[in-house]
Protein backbone atom coordinates (compact mmCIF):
# COMPACT_ATOMS: atom_id res chain seq x y z
CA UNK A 1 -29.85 -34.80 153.31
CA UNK A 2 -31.52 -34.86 156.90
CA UNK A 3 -33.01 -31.95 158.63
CA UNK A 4 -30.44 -31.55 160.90
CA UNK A 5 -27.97 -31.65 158.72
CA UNK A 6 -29.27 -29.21 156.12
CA UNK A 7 -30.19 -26.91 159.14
CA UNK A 8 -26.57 -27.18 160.35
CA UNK A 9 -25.26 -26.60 156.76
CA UNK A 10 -27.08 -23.10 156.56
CA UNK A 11 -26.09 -22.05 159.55
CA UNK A 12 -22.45 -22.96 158.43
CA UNK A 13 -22.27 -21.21 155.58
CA UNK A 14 -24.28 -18.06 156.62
CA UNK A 15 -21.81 -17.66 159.44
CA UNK A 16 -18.65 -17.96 157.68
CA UNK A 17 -19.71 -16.15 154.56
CA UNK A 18 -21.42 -13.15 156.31
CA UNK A 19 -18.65 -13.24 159.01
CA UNK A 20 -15.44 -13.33 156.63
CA UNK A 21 -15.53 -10.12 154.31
CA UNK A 22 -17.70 -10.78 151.05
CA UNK A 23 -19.03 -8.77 148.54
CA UNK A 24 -22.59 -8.60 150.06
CA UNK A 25 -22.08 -7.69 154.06
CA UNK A 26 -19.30 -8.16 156.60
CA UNK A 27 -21.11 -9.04 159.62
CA UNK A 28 -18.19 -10.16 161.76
CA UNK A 29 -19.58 -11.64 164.50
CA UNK A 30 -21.23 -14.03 162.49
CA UNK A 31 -17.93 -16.21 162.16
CA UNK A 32 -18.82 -17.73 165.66
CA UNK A 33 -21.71 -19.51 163.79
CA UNK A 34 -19.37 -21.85 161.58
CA UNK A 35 -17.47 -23.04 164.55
CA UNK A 36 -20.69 -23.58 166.39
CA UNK A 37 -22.68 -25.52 163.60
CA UNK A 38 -19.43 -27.68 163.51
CA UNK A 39 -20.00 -28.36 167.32
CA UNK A 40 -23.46 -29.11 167.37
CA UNK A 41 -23.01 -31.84 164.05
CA UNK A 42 -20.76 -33.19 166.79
CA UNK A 43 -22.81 -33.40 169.60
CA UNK A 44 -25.94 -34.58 167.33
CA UNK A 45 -23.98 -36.82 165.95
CA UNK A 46 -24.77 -41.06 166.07
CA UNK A 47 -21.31 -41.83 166.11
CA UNK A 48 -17.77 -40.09 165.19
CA UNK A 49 -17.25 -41.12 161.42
CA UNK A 50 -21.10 -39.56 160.99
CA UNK A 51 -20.28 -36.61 162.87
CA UNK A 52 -16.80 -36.52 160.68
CA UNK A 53 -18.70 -37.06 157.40
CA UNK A 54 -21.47 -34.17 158.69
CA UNK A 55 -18.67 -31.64 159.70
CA UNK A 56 -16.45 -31.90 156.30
CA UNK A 57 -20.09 -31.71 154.70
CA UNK A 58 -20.71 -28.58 156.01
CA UNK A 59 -17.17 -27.16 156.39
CA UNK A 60 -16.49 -27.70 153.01
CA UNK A 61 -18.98 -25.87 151.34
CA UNK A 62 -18.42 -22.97 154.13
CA UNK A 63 -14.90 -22.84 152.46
CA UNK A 64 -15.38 -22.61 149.07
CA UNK A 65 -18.37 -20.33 149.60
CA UNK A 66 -15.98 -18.38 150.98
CA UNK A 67 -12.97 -19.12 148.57
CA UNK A 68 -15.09 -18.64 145.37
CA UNK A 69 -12.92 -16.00 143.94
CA UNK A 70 -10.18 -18.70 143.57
CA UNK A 71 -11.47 -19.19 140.23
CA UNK A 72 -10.76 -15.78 139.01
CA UNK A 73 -7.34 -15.89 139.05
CA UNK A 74 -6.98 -19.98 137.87
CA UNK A 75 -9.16 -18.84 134.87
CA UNK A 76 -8.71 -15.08 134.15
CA UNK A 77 -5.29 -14.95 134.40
CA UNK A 78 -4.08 -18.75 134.35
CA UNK A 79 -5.95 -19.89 131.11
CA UNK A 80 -7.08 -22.46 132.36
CA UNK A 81 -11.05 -23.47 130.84
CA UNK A 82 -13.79 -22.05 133.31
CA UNK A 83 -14.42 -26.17 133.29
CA UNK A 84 -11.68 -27.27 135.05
CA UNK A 85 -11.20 -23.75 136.97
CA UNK A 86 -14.81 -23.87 138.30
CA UNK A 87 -13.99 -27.29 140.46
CA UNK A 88 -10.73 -25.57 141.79
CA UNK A 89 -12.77 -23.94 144.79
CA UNK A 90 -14.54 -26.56 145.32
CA UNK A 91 -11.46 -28.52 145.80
CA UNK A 92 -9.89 -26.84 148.08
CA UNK A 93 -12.99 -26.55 149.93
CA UNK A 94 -13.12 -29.89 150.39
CA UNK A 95 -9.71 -30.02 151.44
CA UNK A 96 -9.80 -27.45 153.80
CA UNK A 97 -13.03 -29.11 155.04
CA UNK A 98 -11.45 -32.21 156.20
CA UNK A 99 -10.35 -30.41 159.15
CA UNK A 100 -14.19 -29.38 160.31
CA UNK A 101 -14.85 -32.79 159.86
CA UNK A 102 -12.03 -34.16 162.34
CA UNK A 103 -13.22 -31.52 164.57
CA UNK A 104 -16.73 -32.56 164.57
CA UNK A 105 -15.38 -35.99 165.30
CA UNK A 106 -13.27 -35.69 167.65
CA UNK A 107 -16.01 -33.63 169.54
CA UNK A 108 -18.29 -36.22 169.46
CA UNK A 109 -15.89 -39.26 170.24
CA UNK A 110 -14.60 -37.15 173.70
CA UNK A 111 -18.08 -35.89 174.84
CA UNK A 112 -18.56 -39.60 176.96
CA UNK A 113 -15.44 -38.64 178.73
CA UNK A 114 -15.70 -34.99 179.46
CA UNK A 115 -17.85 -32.68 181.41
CA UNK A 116 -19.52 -29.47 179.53
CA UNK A 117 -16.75 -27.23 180.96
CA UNK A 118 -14.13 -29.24 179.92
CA UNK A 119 -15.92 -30.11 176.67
CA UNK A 120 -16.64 -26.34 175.96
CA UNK A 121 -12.60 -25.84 176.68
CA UNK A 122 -11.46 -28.73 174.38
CA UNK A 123 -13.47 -27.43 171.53
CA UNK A 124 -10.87 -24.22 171.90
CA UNK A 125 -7.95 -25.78 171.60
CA UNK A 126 -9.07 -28.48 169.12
CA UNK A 127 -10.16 -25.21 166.87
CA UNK A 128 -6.77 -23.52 167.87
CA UNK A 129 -5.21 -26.23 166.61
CA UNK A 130 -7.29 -27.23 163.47
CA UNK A 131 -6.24 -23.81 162.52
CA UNK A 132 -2.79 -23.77 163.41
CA UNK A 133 -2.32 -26.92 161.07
CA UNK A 134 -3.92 -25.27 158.09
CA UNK A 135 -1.36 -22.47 158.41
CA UNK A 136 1.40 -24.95 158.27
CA UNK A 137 0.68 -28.32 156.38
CA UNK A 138 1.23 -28.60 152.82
CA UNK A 139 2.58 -24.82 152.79
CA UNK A 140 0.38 -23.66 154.65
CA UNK A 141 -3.08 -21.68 154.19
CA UNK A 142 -3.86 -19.76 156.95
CA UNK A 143 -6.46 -17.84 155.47
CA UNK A 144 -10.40 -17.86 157.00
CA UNK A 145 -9.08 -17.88 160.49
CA UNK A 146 -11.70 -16.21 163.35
CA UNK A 147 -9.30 -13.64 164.33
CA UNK A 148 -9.27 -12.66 160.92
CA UNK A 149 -13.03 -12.32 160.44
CA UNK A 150 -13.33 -10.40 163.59
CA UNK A 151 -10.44 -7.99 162.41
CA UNK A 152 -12.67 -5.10 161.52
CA UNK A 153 -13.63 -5.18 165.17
CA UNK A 154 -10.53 -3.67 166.74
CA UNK A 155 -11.89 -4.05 170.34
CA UNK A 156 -12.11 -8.05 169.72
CA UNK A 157 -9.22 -8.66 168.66
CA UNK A 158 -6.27 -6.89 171.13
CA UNK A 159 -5.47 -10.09 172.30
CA UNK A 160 -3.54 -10.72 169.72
CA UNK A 161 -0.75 -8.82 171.49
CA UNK A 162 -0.94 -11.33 174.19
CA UNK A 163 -1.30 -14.94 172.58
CA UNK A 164 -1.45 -14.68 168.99
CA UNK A 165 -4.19 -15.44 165.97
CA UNK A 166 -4.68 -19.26 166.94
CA UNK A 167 -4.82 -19.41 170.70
CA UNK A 168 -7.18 -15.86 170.19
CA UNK A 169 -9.75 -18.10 168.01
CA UNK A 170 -9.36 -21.07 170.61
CA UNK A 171 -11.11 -18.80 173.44
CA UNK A 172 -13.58 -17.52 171.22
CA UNK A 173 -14.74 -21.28 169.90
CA UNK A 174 -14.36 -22.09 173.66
CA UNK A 175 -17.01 -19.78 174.85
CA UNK A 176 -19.20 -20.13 172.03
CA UNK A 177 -19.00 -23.98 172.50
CA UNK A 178 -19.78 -23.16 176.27
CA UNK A 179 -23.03 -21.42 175.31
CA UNK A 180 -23.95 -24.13 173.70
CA UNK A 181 -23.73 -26.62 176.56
CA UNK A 182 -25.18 -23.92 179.22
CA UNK A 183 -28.28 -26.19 179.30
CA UNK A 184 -26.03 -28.75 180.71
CA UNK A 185 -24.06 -26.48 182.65
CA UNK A 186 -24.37 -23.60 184.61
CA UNK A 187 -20.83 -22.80 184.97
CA UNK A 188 -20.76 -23.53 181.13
CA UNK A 189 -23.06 -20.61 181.12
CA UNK A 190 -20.83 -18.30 183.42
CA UNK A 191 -17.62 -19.13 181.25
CA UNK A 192 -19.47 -18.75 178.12
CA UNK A 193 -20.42 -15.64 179.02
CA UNK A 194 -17.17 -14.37 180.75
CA UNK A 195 -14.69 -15.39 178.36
CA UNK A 196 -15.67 -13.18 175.49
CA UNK A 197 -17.14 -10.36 177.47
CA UNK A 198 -13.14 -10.48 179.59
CA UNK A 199 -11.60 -10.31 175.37
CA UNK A 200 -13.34 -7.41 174.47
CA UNK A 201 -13.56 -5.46 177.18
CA UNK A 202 -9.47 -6.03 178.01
CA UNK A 203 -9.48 -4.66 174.46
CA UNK A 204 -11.70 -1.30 174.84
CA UNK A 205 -9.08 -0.97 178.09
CA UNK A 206 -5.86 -1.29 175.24
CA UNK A 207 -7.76 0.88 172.39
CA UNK A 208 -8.21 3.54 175.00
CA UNK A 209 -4.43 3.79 176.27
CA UNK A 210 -1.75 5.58 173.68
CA UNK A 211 0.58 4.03 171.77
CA UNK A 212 4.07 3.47 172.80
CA UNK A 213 6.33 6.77 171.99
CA UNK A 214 8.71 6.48 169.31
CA UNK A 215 10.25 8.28 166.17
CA UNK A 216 7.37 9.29 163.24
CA UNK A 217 7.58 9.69 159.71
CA UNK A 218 5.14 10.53 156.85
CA UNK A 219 4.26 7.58 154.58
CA UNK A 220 2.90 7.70 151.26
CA UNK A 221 1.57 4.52 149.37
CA UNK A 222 0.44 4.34 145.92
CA UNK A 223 -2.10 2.51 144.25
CA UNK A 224 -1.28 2.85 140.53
CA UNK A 225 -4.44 0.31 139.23
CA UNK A 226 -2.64 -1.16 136.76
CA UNK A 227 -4.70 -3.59 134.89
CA UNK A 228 -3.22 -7.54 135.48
CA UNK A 229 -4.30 -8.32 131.45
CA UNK A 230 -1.74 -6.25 129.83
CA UNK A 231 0.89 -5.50 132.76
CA UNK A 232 3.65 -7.16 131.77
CA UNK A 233 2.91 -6.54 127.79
CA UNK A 234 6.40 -4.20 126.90
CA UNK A 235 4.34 -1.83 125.39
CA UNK A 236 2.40 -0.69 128.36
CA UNK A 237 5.38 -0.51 130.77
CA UNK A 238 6.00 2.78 129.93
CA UNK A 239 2.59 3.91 130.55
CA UNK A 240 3.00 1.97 133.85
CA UNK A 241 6.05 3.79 135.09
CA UNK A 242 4.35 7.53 134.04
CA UNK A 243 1.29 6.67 136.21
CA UNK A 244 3.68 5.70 139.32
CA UNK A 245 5.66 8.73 138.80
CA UNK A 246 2.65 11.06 138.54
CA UNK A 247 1.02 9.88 140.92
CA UNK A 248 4.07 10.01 143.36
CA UNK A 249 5.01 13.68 142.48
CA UNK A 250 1.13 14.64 143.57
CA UNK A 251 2.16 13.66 147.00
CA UNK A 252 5.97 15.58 147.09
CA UNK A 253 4.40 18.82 148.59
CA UNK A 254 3.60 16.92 151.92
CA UNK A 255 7.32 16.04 152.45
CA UNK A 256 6.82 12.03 152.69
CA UNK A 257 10.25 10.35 153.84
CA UNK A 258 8.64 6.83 152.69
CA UNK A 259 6.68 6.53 149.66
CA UNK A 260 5.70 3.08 149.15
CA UNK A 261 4.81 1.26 145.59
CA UNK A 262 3.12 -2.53 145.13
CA UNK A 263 4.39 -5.75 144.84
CA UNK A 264 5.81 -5.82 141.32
CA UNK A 265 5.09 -2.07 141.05
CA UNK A 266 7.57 -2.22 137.89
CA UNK A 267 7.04 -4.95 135.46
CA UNK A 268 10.77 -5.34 134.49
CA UNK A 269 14.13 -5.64 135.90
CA UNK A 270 15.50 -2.47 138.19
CA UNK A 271 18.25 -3.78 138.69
CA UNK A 272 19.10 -3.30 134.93
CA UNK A 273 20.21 -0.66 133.52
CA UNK A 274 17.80 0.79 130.89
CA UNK A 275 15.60 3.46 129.97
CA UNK A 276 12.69 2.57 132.33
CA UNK A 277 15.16 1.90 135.70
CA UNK A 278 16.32 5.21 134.81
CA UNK A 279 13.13 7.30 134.59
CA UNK A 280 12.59 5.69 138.04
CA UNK A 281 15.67 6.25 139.81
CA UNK A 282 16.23 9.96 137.74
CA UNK A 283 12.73 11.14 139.85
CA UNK A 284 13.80 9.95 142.86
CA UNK A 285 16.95 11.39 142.71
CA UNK A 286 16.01 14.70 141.13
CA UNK A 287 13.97 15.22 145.12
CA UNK A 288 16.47 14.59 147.62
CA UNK A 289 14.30 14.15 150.01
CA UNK A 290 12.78 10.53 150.72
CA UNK A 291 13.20 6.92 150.01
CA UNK A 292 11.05 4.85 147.40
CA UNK A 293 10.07 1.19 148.05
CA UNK A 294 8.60 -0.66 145.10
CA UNK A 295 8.44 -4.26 144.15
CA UNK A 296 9.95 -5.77 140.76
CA UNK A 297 11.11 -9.07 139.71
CA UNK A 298 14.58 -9.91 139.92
CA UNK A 299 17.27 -12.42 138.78
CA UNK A 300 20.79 -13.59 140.02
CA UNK A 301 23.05 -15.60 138.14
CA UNK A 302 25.36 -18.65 139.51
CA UNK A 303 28.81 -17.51 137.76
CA UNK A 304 29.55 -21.35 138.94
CA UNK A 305 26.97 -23.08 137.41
CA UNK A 306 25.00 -20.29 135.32
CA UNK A 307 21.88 -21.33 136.87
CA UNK A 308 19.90 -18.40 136.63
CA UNK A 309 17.21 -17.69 139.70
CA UNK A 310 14.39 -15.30 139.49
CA UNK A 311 13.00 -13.63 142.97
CA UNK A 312 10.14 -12.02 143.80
CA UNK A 313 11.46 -8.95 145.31
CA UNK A 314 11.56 -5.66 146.89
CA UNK A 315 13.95 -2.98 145.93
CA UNK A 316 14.90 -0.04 148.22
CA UNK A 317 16.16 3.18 146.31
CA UNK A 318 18.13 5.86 148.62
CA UNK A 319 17.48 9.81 147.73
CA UNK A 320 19.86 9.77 145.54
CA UNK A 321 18.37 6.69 143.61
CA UNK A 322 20.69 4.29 144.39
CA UNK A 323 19.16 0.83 145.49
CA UNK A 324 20.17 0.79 149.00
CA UNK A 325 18.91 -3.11 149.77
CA UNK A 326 17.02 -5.59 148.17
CA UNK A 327 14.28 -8.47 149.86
CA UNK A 328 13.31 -11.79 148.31
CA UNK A 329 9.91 -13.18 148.64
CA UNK A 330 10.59 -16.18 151.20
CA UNK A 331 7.33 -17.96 151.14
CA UNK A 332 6.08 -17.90 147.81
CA UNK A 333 2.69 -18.95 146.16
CA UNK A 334 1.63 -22.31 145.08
CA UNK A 335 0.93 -22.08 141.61
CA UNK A 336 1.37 -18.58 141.65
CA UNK A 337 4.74 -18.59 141.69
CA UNK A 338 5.92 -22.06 141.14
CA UNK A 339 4.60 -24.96 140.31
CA UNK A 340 4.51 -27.83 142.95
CA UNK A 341 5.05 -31.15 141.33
CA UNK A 342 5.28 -29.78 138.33
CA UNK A 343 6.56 -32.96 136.62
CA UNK A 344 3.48 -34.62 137.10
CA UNK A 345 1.11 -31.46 136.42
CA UNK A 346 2.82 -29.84 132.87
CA UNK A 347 -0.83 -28.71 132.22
CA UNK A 348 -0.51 -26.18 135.23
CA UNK A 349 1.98 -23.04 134.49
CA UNK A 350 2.56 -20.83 137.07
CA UNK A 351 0.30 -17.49 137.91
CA UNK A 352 3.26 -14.83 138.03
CA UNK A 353 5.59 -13.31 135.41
CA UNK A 354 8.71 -14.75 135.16
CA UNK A 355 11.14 -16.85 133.11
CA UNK A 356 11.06 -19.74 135.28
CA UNK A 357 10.02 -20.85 138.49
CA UNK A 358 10.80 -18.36 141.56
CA UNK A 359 13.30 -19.14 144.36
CA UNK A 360 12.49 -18.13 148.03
CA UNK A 361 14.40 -15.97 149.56
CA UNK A 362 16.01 -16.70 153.13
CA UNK A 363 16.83 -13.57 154.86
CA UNK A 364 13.95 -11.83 157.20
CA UNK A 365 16.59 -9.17 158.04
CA UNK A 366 14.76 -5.59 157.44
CA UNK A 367 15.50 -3.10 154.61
CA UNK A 368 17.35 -0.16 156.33
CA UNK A 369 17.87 3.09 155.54
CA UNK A 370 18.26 6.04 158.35
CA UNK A 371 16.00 5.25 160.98
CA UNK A 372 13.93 3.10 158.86
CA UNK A 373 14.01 -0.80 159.27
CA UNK A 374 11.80 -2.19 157.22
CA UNK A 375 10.17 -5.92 157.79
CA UNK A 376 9.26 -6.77 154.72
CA UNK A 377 6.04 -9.09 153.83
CA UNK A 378 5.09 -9.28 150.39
CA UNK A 379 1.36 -10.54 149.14
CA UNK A 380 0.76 -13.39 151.25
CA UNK A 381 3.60 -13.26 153.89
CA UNK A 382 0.99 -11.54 155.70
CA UNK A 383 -1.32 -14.17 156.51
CA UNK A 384 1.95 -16.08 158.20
CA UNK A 385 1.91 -15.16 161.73
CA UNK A 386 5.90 -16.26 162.08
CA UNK A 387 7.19 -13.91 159.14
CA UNK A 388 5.56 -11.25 160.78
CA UNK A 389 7.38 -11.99 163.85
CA UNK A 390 10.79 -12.89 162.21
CA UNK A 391 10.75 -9.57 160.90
CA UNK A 392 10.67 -7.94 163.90
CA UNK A 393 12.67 -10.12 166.03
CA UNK A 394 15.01 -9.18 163.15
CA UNK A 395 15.06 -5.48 164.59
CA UNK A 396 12.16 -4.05 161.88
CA UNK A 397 10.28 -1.22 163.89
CA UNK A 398 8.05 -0.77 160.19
CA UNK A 399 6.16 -3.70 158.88
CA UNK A 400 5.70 -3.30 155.11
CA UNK A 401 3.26 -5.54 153.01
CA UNK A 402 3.05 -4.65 149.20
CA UNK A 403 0.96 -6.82 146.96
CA UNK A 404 -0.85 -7.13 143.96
CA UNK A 405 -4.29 -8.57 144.66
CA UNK A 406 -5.55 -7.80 140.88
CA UNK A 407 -5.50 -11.36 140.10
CA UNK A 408 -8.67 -11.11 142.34
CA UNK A 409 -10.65 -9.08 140.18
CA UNK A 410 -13.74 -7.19 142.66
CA UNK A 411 -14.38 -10.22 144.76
CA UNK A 412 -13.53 -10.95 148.69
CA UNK A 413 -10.13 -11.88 148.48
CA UNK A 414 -8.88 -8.20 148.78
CA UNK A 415 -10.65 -7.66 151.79
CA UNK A 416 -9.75 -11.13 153.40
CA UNK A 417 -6.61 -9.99 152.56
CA UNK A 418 -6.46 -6.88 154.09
CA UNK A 419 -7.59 -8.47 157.52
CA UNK A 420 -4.99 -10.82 157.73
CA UNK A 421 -2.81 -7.88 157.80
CA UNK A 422 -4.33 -6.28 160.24
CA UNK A 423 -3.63 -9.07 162.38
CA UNK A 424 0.09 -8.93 162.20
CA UNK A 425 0.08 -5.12 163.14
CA UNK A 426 -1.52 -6.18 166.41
CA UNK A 427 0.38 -9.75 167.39
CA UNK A 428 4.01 -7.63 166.84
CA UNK A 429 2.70 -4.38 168.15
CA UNK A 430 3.60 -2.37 164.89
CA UNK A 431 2.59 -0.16 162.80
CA UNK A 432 1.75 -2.08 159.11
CA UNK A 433 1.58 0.09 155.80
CA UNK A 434 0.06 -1.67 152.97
CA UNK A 435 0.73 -0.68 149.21
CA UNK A 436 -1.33 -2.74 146.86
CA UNK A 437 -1.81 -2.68 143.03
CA UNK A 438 -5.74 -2.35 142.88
CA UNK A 439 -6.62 -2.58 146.54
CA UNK A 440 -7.17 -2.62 149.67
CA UNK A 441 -3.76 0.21 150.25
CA UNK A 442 -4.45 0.61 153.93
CA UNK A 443 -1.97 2.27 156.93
CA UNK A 444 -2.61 0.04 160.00
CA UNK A 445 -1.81 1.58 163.49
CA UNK A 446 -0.61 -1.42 166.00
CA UNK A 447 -4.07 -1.88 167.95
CA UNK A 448 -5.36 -2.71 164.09
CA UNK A 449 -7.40 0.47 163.41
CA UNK A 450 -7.23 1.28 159.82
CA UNK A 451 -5.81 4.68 159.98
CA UNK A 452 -6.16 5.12 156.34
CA UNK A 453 -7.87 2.91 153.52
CA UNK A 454 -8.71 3.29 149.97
CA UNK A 455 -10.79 1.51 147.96
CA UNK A 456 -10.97 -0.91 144.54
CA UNK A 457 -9.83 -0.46 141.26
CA UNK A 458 -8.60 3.24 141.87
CA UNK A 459 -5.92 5.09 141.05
CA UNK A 460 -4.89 6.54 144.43
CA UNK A 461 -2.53 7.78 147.12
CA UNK A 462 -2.91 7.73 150.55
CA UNK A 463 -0.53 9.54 153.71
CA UNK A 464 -0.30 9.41 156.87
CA UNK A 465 1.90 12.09 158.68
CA UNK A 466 2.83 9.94 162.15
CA UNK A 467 3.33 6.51 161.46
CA UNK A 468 5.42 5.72 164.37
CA UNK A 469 8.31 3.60 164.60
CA UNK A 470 8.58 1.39 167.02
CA UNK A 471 10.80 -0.59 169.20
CA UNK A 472 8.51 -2.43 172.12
CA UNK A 473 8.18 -6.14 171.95
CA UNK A 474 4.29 -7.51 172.42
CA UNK A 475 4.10 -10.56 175.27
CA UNK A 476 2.91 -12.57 171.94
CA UNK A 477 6.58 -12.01 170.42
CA UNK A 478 8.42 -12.43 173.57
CA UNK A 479 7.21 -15.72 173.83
CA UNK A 480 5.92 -16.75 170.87
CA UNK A 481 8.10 -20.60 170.91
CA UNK A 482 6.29 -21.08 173.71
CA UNK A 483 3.06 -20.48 172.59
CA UNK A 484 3.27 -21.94 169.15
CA UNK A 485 4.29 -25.46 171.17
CA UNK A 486 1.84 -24.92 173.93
CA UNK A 487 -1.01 -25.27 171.58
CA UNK A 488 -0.71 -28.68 169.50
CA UNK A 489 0.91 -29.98 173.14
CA UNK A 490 -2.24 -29.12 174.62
CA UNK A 491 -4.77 -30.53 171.87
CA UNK A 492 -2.03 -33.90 172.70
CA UNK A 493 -2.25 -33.72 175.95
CA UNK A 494 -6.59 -33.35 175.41
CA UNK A 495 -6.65 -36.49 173.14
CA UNK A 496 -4.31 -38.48 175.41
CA UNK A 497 -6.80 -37.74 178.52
CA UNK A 498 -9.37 -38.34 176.72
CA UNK A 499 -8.19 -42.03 175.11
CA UNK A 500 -7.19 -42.69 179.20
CA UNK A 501 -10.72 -41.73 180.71
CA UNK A 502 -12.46 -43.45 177.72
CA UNK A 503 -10.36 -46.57 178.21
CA UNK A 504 -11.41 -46.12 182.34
CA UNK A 505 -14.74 -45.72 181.53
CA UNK A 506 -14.95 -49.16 179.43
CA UNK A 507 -12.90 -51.14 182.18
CA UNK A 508 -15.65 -50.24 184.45
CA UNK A 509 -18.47 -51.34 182.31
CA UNK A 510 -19.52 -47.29 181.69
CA UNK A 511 -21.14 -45.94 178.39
């Protein structure tokens, strides 16, 4: 491996593994360093399939540095031998790295044609759009995203509200890519140097106004730390619906209206009528006084056809323990929850509890009760920018995300989790509660401050007394079609140009 290339490689993977949360120390800043090694393979680059074959180099191992914990779940609670999990990382890695390395090549194969400020601007919105691809090909994985490593930063990231998570990390990958070319360029310099210091400081301006009026209530989630091994083992269920319950009637002194439980909070079937659904719905009733939102699995039948479908779900219970509304799981997890292909891969089985494969759901309408509406996202609906938004275009003035991010065991994913999150409290201008199994249980105010957080592998409850429900729309939500087909239009529109002036440029005899 070259010099160069080695020396781009570290600085790669520092950046993204110190700037996404780790295990070690979140340094978020750092994240501009990933984008910027990626750049400067371009630029160094002797042609664009070397400056490709440099970039997925370095963004792949940047990935699965990142995305190590991957194999916890694959082998832990998959079964499948830590030989065949330990490449699963690494895979996806080097899937994920494909995109650094058409970013790095493209770079490289429009420098000719560009000048450094318009260079520095298409590395943006080549970024914007590398990232806006991951969260929709194939699924969709819109996971290490900038805007997400800079989460813990509140000030950096209030533009959210105004553009959304992928247009956010083009302007920051603009200006760092601008830095970079200020030798070349003194206005390269100027816009480096403007662009993020015009981000953050329009954020210290929104941190420092208040938040829009509108009702409160007092929210209490629950963290019951159940362990993932022997969850769904009948004998332990009972346990598992004490510790809720005890843990629950701790908190009934405060007077919550909303106590929240995680994703799959019960491990059996509330919607049947048995000894366990009663326990549950006997304590809620036996208060009076507020509504309980856990997560269980869930099953319809097709009288037709006697299909039977099983959901990942969310069941709200009423004071008086009735289940007021129910919400299915719409984007579900690749081999978490079903099994993609599964005819040709019978040697995968599927993550989650259930007799078969899930079904999505298909309704983003909010779970209502009083003046509750309730946008539901469950595990990884959070990292989706869209649900979010669907949610609340629905009329939700509460976003809701339960999970159970125990398949992680004590690695990163929690945390990278939890910043995603964040995210979507600050692009739909909403408060975000957050109800997980083993961690991170957070309650998110809409500018992304983490009002209240707990930590890993406790047993916990957290409350807040004013989590406000709101009504306002952001600028991001209002025109969020518009943004979502301004970008890839844009990184079209770059590529077109570029194709035209590099075509020019040959006509005239120009290297």
């Amino acid at each position: 491996m070259s010099s160069p290339l080695s020396a781009a490689l570290l600085v790669a993977l520092l950046g993204a593994w110190f700037g996404h949360a780790n295990p070690i120390s979140h340094v978020p800043g750092a994240a501009l360093l990933f984008p910027a090694a990626l750049f400067w393979i371009a630029l160094k680059a002797s042609s664009p399939s070397a400056a490709f074959r440099s970039g997925w180099i370095c963004a792949a191992a940047a990935y699965a540095a990142c995305l190590y914990w991957v194999f916890i779940p694959v082998h832990v609670h998959g079964g499948l031998p830590w030989i065949l999990a330990l490449p699963c990382p690494i895979l996806l890695g080097l899937y994920l790295g494909l995109y650094g390395g058409v970013f790095s090549s493209l770079i490289h194969w429009a420098r000719p044609a560009l000048s450094p400020a318009f260079l520095g601007l298409s590395a943006g919105l080549l970024w914007g759009g590398m990232e806006m691809a991951q969260g929709t090909l194939f699924s969709g994985f819109s996971w290490l995203t900038l805007p997400a490593a800079l989460a813990p930063w509140p000030a950096a990231i209030q533009g959210l509200a105004l553009v959304g998570e992928y247009w956010l990390s083009a302007m920051f990958v603009a200006a760092t890519a601008w830095l970079i070319l200020s030798r070349e360029s003194t206005f390269s310099l100027l816009l480096g140097i403007a662009t993020p210091l015009i981000l953050i400081g329009f954020g210290i301006m929104t941190l420092a106004k208040p938040l829009p009026e509108g009702e409160s209530v007092r929210v209490t989630l629950v963290q019951g730390n159940i362990d993932q091994t022997v969850k769904w083992e009948t004998e332990y269920q009972e346990a598992t619906v004490r510790a809720y319950l005890n843990l629950t009637a701790k908190e009934l002194s405060s007077g919550p209206e909303l106590v929240v439980w995680p994703e799959t909070a019960m491990p059996f079937y509330l919607q049947e009528e048995h000894a366990l659904s009663r326990q549950v719905r006997d304590f809620v009733r036996s208060q009076e006084h507020f509504t309980l939102l856990t997560g269980a699995p869930r099953y319809e039948v097709n009288l037709s056809t006697g299909e039977i479908g099983y959901a990942n779900s969310a069941f709200l219970l009423g004071p008086k323990g009735e289940t007021i509304d129910v919400y299915d799981k719409e984007h579900l997890v690749p081999f978490g929850e079903y099994v993609p292909l599964a005819g040709l891969l019978p040697f995968i089985r599927r993550l989650a509890h259930s007799e078969g494969d899930f079904v999505p759901g298909n309704d983003p309408a909010p779970l209502r009760w009083d003046r509750l509406a309730l946008g539901m996202l469950i595990c990884y609906e959070a990292i989706f920018p869209g649900l979010s938004r669907e949610r609340v275009r629905a009329g939700a003035n509460l976003l809701v995300n339960i999970s159970n991010d125990a398949w992680f065991g004590r690695s990163s994913a929690p945390r990278q989790h939890l910043n995603q999150a964040v995210l979507r409290s600050v692009e739909q201008g909403r408060f975000l509660v957050r109800s997980t199994n083993t961690g991170v249980s957070a309650i998110i105010d809409p500018r992304g401050r983490r009002l209240e957080a707990g930590g890993l592998f406790h047993r916990l409850t957290l409350s807040y007394p004013e989590v406000l429900l709101l009504e306002d729309r952001t600028f991001y939500h209002r025109h969020f079609a518009f943004l979502q087909a301004l970008l890839p239009a844009a990184v079209a529109l770059l590529l077109g140009s570029v194709w035209w002036l590099r075509r020019r440029r040959a006509s005239f005899g120009m290297k």
